[in-house]
Protein backbone atom coordinates (compact mmCIF):
# COMPACT_ATOMS: atom_id res chain seq x y z
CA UNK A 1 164.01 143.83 279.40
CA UNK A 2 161.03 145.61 278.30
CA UNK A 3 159.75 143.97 274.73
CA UNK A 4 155.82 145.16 273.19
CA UNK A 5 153.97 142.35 271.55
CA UNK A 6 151.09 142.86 269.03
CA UNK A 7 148.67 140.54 267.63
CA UNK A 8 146.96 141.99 264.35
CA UNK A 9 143.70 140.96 263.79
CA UNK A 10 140.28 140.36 261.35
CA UNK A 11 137.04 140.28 262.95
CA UNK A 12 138.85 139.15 266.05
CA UNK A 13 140.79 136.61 264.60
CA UNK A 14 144.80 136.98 264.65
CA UNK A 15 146.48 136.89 261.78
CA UNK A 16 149.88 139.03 261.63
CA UNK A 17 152.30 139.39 265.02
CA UNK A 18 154.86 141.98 265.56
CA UNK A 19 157.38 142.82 268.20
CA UNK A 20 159.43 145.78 269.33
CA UNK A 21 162.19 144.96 271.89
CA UNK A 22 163.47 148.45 273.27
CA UNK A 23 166.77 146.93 275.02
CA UNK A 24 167.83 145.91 271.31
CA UNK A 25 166.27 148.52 268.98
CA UNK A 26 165.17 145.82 267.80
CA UNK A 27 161.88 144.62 265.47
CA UNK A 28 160.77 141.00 265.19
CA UNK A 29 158.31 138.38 265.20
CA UNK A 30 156.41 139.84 262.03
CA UNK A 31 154.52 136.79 260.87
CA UNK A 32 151.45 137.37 258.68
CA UNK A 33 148.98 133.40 257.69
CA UNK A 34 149.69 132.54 254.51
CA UNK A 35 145.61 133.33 253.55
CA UNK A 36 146.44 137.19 254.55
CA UNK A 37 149.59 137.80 252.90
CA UNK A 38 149.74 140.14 250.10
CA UNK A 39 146.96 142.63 251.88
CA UNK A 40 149.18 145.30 253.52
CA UNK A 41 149.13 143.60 257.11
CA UNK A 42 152.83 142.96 256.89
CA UNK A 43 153.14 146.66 255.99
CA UNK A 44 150.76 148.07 258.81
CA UNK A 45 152.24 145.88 261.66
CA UNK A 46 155.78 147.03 260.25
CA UNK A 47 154.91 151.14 260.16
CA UNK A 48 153.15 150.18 263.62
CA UNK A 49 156.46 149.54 265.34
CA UNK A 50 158.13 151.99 263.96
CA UNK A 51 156.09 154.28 264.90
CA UNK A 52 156.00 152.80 268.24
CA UNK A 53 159.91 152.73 267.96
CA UNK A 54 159.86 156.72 267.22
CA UNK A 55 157.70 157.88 270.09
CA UNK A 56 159.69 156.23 272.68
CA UNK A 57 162.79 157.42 271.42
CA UNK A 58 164.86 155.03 269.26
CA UNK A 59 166.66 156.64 266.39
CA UNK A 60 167.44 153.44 264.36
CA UNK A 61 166.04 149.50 264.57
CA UNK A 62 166.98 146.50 263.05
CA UNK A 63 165.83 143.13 262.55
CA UNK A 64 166.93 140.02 260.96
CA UNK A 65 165.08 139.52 258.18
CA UNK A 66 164.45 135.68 256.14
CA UNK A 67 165.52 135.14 252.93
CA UNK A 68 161.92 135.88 251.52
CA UNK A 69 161.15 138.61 253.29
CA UNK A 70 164.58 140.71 252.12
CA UNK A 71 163.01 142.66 249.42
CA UNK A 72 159.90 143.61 251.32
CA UNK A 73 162.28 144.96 254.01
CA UNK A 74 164.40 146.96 251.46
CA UNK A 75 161.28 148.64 249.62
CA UNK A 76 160.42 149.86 253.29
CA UNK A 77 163.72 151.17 253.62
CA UNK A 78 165.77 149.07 255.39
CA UNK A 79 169.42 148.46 254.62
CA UNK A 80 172.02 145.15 254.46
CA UNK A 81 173.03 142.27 252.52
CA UNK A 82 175.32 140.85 254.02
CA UNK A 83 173.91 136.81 254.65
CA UNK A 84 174.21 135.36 258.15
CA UNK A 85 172.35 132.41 260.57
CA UNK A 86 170.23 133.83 262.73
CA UNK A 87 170.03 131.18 266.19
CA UNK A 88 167.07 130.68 268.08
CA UNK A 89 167.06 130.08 271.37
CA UNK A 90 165.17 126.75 270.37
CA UNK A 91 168.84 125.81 268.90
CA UNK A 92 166.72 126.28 265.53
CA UNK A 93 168.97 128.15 262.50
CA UNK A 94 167.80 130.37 259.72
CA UNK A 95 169.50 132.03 257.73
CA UNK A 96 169.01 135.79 257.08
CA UNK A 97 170.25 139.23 256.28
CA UNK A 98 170.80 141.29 259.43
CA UNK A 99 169.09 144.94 258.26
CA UNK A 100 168.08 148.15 260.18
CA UNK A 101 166.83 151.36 259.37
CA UNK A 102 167.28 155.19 260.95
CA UNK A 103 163.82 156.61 261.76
């Protein structure tokens, strides 16, 4: 299971995560604080993994994206919209719209 974490940061301080797990092609964890959205973190972390993503080899990823973050995923070029519950291992459920994207 090999998974790459990232913490992005301001003057030290974190403020945005990202993760890449290679066994699923899959991206996750992209969380920006509510005082740094709307700043192009998101957008960094996101280009980040994918670039990450190309250089070790993946052709496509996807991620399950919220409900708010939907659009932000589709103007990056990601693709679905079809709703569904995503289920943390917490037993937590969200729902979503599975997406992915060919790189």
């Amino acid at each position: 299971m090999e998974k790459h974490f990232y913490l992005g940061c301001i003057q030290g301080e974190p403020v945005a995560t990202g993760m890449l797990d290679l066994d699923n092609s899959e991206i996750g964890a992209i969380f920006v604080l509510p005082g740094f959205m709307q700043q192009g973190i998101g957008l960094k972390m996101l280009s980040h993994l994918e670039c990450l993503a190309r250089e070790l080899g993946l052709k496509a990823v996807n991620l399950d994206a919220t409900l708010n973050a939907t659009d932000f995923y589709r103007r990056c070029g990601f693709v679905g919209d079809e709703p569904a519950v995503y289920h943390a291992p917490s037993g937590l459920q969200l729902a979503c719209v599975p997406m992915a994207k060919r790189l």
